[in-house]
Protein backbone atom coordinates (compact mmCIF):
# COMPACT_ATOMS: atom_id res chain seq x y z
CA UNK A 1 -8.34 6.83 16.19
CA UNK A 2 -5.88 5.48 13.47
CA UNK A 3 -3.14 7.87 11.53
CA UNK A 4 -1.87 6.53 8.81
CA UNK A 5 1.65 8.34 7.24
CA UNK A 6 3.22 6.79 3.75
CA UNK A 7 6.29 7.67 2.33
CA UNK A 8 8.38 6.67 -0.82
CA UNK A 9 6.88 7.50 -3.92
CA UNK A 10 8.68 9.60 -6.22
CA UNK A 11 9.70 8.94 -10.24
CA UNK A 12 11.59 6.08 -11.63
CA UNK A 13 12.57 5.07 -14.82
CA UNK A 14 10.47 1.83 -16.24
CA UNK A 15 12.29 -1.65 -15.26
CA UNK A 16 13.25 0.24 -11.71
CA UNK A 17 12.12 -0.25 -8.18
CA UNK A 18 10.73 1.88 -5.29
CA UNK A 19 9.69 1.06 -2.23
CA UNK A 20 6.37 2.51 -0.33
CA UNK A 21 6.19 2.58 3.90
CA UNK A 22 3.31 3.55 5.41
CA UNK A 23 3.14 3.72 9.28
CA UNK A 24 -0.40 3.29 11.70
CA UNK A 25 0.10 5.04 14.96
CA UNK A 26 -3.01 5.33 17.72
CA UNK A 27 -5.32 2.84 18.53
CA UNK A 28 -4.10 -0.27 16.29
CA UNK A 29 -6.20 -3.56 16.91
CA UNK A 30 -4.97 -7.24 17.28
CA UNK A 31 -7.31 -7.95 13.83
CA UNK A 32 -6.39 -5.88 10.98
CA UNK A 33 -5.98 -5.20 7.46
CA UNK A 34 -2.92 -2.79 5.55
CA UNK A 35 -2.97 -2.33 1.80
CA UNK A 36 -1.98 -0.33 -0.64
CA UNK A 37 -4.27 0.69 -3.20
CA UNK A 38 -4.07 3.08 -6.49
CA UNK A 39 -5.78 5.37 -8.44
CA UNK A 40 -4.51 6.60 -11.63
CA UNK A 41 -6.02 9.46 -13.81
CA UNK A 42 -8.98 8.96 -15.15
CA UNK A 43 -9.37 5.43 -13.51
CA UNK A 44 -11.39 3.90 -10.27
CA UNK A 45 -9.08 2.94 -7.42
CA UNK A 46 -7.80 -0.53 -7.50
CA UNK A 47 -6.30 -2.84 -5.37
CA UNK A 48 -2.81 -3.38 -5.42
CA UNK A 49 -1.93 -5.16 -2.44
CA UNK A 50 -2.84 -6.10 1.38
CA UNK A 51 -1.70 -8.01 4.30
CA UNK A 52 -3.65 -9.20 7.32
CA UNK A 53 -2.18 -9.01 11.30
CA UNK A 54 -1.65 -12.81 10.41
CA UNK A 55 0.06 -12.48 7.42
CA UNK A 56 -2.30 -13.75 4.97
CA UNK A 57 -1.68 -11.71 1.35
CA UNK A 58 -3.90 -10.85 -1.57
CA UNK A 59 -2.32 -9.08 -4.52
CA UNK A 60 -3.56 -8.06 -7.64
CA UNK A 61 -3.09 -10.00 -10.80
CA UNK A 62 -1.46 -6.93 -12.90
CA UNK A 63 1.49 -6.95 -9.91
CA UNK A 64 2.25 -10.24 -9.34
CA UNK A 65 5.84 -11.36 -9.57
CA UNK A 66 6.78 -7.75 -9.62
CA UNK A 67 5.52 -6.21 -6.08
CA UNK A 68 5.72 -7.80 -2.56
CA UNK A 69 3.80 -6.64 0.50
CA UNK A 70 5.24 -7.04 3.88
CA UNK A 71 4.56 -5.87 7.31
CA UNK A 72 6.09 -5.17 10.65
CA UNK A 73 3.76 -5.35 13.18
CA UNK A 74 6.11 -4.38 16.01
CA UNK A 75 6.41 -0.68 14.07
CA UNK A 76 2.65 -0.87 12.55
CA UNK A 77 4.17 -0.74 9.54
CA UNK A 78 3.37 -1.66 5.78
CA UNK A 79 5.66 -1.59 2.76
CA UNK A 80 5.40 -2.03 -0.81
CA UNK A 81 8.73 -3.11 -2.75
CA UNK A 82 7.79 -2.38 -6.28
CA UNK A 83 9.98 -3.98 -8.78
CA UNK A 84 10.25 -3.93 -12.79
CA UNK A 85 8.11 -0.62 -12.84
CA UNK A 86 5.65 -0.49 -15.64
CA UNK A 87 4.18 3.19 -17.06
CA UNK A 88 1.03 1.46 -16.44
CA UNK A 89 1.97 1.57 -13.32
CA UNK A 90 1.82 5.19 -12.52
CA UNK A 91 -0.69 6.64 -10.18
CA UNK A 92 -1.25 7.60 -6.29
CA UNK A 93 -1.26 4.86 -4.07
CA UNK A 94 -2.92 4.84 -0.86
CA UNK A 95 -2.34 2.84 2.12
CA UNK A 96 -5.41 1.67 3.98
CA UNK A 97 -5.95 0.35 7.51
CA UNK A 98 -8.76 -2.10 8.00
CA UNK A 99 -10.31 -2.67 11.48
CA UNK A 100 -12.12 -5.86 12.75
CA UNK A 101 -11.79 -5.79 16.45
CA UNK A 102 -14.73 -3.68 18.52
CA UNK A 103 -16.09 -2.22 15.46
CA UNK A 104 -14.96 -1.91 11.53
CA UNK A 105 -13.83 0.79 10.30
CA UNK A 106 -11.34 1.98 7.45
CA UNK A 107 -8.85 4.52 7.55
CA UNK A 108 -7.10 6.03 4.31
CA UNK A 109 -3.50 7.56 4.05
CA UNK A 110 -3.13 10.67 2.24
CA UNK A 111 -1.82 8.99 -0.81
CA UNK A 112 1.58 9.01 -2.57
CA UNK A 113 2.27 9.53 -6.32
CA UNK A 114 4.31 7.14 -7.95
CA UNK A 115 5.33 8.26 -11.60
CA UNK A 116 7.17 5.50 -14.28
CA UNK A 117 8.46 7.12 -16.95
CA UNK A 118 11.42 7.52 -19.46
């Protein structure tokens, strides 16, 4: 079993920053997948960003140049630094674990809302 626990949203001002953690605890694989994802009002969830064990990245086109994805794999640990913050940016992200070793299976964080706004 996987637990996933993010942290860091909260509201900023557009043109600011935050930056989302979200830690995996239990039985983490060798082969995996974190990302963060979002879902704003009204709207289907999106990808926003993910990172395999091996460091490969994927990131939406709507965030590039603004947001970078990184891991720690020694703490299980994702983050998000989010960077010239867009309105259009506001919604709750949620971090995602991805398992390929043994069997697949994906595990979903609780979600944490991120609000851009003057």
């Amino acid at each position: 079993q996987v637990q996933l626990v993010e942290s860091g949203g909260g509201l900023v001002q557009p043109g600011g920053s935050l930056r989302l953690s979200c830690a995996a605890s239990g039985s983490i694989s060798s082969s995996n997948d974190m990302g963060w994802y979002r879902q704003a009002p009204g709207k289907e969830r999106e990808l926003v960003a993910r990172i395999t064990s091996g460091g490969s990245i994927d990131y939406a086109d709507s965030v590039k140049g603004r947001f970078t994805i990184s891991r720690d794999n020694a703490k299980n640990t994702v983050y998000l630094q989010m960077n010239s913050l867009k309105p259009e940016d506001t919604a709750v992200y949620l971090c995602k674990y991805t398992n390929y070793v043994v069997r697949y299976f994906e595990i979903w964080g609780q979600g944490t809302l991120v609000t851009v706004s003057s």
